[in-house]
Every structure is written in structure tokens, then in C-alpha cells.
C-alpha atoms as a PDB file:
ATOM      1  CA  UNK A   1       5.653 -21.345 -12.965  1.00  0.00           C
ATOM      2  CA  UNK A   2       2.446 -22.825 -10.703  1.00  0.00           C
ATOM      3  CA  UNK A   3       1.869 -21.527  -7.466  1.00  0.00           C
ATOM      4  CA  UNK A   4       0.980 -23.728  -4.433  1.00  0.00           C
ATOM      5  CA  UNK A   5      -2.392 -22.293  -2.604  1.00  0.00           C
ATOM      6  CA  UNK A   6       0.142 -21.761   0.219  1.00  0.00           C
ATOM      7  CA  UNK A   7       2.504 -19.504  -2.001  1.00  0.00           C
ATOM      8  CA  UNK A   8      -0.680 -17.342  -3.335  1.00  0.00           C
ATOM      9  CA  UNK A   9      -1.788 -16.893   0.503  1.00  0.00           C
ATOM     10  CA  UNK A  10       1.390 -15.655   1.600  1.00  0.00           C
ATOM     11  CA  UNK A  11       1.737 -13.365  -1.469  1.00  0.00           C
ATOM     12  CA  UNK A  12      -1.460 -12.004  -1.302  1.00  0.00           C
ATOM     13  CA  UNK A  13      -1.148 -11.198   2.734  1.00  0.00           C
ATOM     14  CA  UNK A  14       2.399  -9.586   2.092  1.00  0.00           C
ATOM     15  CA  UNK A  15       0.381  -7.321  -0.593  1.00  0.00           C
ATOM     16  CA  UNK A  16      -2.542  -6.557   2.201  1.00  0.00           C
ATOM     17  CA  UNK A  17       0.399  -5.688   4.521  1.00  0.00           C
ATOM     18  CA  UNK A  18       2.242  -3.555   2.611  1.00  0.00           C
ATOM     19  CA  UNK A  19      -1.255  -1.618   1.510  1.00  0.00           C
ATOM     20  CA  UNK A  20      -1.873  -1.262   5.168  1.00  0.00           C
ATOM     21  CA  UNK A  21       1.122   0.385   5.279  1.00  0.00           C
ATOM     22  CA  UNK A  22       1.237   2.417   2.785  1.00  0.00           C
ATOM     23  CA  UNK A  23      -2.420   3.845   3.839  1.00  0.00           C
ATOM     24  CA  UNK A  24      -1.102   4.454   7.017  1.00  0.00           C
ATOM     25  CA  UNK A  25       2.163   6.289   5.888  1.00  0.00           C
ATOM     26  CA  UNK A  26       0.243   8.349   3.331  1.00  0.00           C
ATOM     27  CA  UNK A  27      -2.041   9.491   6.408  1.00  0.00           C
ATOM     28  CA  UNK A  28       1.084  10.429   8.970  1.00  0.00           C
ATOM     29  CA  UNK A  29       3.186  12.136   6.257  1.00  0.00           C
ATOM     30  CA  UNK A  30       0.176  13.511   3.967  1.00  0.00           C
ATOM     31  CA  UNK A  31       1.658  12.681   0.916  1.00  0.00           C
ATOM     32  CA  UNK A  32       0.839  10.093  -1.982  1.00  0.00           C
ATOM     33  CA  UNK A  33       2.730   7.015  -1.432  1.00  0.00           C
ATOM     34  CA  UNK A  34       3.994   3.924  -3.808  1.00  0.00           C
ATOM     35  CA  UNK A  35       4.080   0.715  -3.138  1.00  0.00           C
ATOM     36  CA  UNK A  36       6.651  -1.251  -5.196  1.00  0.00           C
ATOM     37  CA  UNK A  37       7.547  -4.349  -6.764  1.00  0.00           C
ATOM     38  CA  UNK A  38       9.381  -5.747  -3.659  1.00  0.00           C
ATOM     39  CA  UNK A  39       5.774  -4.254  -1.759  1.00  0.00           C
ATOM     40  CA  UNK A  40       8.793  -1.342  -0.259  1.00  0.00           C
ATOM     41  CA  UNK A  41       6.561   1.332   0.480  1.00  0.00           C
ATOM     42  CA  UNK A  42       7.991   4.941  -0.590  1.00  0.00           C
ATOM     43  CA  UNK A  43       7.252   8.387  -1.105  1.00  0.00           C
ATOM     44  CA  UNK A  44       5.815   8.829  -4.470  1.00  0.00           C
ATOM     45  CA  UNK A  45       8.158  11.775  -5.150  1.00  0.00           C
ATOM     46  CA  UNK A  46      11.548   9.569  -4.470  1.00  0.00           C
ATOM     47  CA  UNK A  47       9.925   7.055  -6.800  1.00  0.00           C
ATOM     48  CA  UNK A  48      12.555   6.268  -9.872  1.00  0.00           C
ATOM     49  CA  UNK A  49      10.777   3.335 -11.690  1.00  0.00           C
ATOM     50  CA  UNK A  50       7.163   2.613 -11.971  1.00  0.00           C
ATOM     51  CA  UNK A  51       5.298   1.282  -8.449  1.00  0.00           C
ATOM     52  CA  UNK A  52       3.373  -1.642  -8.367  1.00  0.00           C
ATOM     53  CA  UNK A  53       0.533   0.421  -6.607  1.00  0.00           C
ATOM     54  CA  UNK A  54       0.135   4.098  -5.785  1.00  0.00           C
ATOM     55  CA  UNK A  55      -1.391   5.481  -2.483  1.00  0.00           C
ATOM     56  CA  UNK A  56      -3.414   8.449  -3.405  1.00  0.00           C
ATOM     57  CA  UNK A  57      -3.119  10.866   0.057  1.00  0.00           C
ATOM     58  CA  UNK A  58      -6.492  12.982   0.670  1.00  0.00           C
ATOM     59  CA  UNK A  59      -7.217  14.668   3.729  1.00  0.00           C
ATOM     60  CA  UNK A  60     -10.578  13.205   3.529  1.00  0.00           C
ATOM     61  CA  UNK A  61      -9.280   9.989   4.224  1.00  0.00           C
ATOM     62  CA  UNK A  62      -8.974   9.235   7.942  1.00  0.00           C
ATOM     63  CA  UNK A  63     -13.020   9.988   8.088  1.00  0.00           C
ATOM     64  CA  UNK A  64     -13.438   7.339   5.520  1.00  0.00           C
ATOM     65  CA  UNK A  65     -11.001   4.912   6.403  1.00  0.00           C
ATOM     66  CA  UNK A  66     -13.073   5.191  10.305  1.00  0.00           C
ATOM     67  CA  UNK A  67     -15.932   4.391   8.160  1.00  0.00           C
ATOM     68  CA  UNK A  68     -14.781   0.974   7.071  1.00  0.00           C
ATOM     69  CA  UNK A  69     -13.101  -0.011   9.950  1.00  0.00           C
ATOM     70  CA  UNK A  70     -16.374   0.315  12.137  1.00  0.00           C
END
């Protein structure tokens, strides 16, 4: 199957989107965080088949996230 360049663009912001938010949940509930393969975004610990991505919490984080954003 051949993707459009509109198809891939759409995909790939969904993916930024749920990363986003899976960055921001693993900062509010301190906790690691997967992303799966319909980019839901769940606790790691309720996870029951392998994520597409997993968000890694460290309380470290918010100083270097601040970093990046600036």
C-alpha cells in the first residue's frame, strides 16, 4: 500500500500529538507511559500487549523539557 504525502503528514502529526501527550501525562502522573498502536496513550503498568513507543518518566524531566522549549 502507497501513501499520499498528505496521508504521511497526517500520520506523522497524529504520532507528534500523541508523544506530546504522553510527555505530558508521564510528567502530571510521574509514571512511565506507552503510547500504542492506535497512538492511545496509557500507563505503562495497565499495558497488555507491546506499545508502539514507551515514555520513560524521570523527575529530571520538566528542567529539560524547559530547556528545549526555550
Amino acid at each position: 500500500m502507497e501513501y499520499d504525502e498528505i496521508e504521511i503528514e497526517v500520520e506523522v502529526s497524529d504520532f507528534v500529538l500523541a508523544y506530546q501527550a504522553a510527555m505530558a501525562t508521564a510528567l502530571r502522573l510521574k509514571e512511565d507511559i506507552a503510547i500504542m498502536e492506535d497512538l492511545a496513550v496509557i500507563r505503562l503498568s495497565e499495558c497488555d500487549e507491546p506499545p508502539r513507543e514507551i515514555i520513560r518518566y524521570s523527575p529530571l524531566s520538566p528542567f529539560a523539557f524547559s530547556v528545549q522549549i526555550h
